[in-house]
C-alpha atoms as a PDB file:
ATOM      1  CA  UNK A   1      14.952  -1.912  14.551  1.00  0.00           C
ATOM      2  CA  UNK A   2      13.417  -0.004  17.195  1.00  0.00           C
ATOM      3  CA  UNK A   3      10.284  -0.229  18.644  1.00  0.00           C
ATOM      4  CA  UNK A   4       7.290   0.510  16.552  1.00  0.00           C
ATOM      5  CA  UNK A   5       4.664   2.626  18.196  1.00  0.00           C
ATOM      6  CA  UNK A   6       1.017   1.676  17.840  1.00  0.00           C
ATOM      7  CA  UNK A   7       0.344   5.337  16.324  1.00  0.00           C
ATOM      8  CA  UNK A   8       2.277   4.858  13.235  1.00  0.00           C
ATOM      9  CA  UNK A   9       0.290   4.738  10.212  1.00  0.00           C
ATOM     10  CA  UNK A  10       0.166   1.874   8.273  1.00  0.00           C
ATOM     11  CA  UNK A  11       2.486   2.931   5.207  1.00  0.00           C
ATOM     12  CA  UNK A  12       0.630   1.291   1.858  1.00  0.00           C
ATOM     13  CA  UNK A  13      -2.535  -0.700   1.529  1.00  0.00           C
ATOM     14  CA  UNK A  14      -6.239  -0.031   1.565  1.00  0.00           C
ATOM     15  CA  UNK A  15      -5.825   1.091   5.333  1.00  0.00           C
ATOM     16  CA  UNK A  16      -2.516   3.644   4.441  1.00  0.00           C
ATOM     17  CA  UNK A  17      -2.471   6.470   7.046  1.00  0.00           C
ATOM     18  CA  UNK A  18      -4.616   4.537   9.432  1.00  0.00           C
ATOM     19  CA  UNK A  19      -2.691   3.780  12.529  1.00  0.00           C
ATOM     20  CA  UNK A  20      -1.200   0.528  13.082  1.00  0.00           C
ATOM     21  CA  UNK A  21      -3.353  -0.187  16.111  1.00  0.00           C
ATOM     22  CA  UNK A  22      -6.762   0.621  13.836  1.00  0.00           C
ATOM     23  CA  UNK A  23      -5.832  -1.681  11.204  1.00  0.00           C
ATOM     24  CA  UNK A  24      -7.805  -4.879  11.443  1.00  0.00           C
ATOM     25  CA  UNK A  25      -6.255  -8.252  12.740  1.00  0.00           C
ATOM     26  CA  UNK A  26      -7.253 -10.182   9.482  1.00  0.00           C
ATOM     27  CA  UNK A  27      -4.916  -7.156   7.503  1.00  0.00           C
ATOM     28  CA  UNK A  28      -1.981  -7.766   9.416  1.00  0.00           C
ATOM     29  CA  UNK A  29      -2.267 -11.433   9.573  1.00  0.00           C
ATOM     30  CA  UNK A  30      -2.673 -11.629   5.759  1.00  0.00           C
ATOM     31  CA  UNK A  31       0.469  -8.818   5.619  1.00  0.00           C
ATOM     32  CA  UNK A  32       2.435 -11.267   8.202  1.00  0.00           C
ATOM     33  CA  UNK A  33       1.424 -14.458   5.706  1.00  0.00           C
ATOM     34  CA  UNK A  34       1.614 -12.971   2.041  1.00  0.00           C
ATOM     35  CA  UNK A  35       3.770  -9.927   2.098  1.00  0.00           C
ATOM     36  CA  UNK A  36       6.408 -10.990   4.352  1.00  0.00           C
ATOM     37  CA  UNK A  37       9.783 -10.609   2.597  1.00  0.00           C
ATOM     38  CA  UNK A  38       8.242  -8.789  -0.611  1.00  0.00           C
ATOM     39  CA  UNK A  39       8.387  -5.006   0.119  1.00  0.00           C
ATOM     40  CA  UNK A  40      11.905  -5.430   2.427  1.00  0.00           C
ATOM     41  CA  UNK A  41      10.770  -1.329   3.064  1.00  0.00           C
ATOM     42  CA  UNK A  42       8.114  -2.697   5.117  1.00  0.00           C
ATOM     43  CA  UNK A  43      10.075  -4.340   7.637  1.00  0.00           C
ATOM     44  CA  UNK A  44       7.973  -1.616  10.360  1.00  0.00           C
ATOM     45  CA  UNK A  45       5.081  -3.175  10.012  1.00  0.00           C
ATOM     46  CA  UNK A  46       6.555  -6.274  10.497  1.00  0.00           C
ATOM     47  CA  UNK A  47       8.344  -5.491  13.649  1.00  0.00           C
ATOM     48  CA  UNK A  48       4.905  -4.075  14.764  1.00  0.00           C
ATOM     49  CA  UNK A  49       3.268  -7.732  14.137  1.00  0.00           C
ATOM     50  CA  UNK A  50       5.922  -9.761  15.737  1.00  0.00           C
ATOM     51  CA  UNK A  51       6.013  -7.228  18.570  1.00  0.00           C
ATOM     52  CA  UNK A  52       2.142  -7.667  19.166  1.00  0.00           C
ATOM     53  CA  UNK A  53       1.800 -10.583  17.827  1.00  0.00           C
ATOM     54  CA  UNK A  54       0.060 -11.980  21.381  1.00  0.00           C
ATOM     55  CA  UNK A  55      -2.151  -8.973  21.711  1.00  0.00           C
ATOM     56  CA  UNK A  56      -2.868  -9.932  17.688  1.00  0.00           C
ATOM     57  CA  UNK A  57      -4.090 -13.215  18.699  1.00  0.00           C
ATOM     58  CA  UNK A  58      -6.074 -12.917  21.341  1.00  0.00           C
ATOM     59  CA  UNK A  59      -8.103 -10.147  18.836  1.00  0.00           C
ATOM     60  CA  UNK A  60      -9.106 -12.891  16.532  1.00  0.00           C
ATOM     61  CA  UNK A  61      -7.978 -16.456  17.515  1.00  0.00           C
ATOM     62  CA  UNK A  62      -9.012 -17.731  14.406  1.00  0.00           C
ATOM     63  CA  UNK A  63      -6.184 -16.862  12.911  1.00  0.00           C
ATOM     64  CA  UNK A  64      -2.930 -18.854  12.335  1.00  0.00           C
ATOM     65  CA  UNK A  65      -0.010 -16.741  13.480  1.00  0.00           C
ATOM     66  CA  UNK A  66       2.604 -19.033  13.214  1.00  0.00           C
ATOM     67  CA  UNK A  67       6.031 -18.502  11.151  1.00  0.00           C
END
């Protein structure tokens, strides 16, 4: 997949249209823990996670980011 830019907009959700680097941490970690694999048309926004996943964390090190 290429690379996701941080100006894509998020595609479904309470934060749809907003782009990917506006959505909160805690959205995309719960996205990278409960959605993963359900919505296989989502697989951007999970390139965009694992590709920032290290800016993600520093954000909000409270959250588990593991696979």
């Amino acid at each position: 997949m290429s690379r996701v830019p941080d100006s894509d907009k998020m595609p479904f959700g309470k934060h749809c249209g907003v782009a990917l680097d506006k959505v909160p941490v805690s959205y995309l970690n719960w996205y990278f823990h409960e959605q993963r694999g359900r919505l296989p048309h989502m697989d951007m926004v999970m390139a965009y996670i694992q590709r920032n996943k290290g800016a993600l964390k520093q954000e909000d090190d409270d959250l588990i980011w593991d696979d």
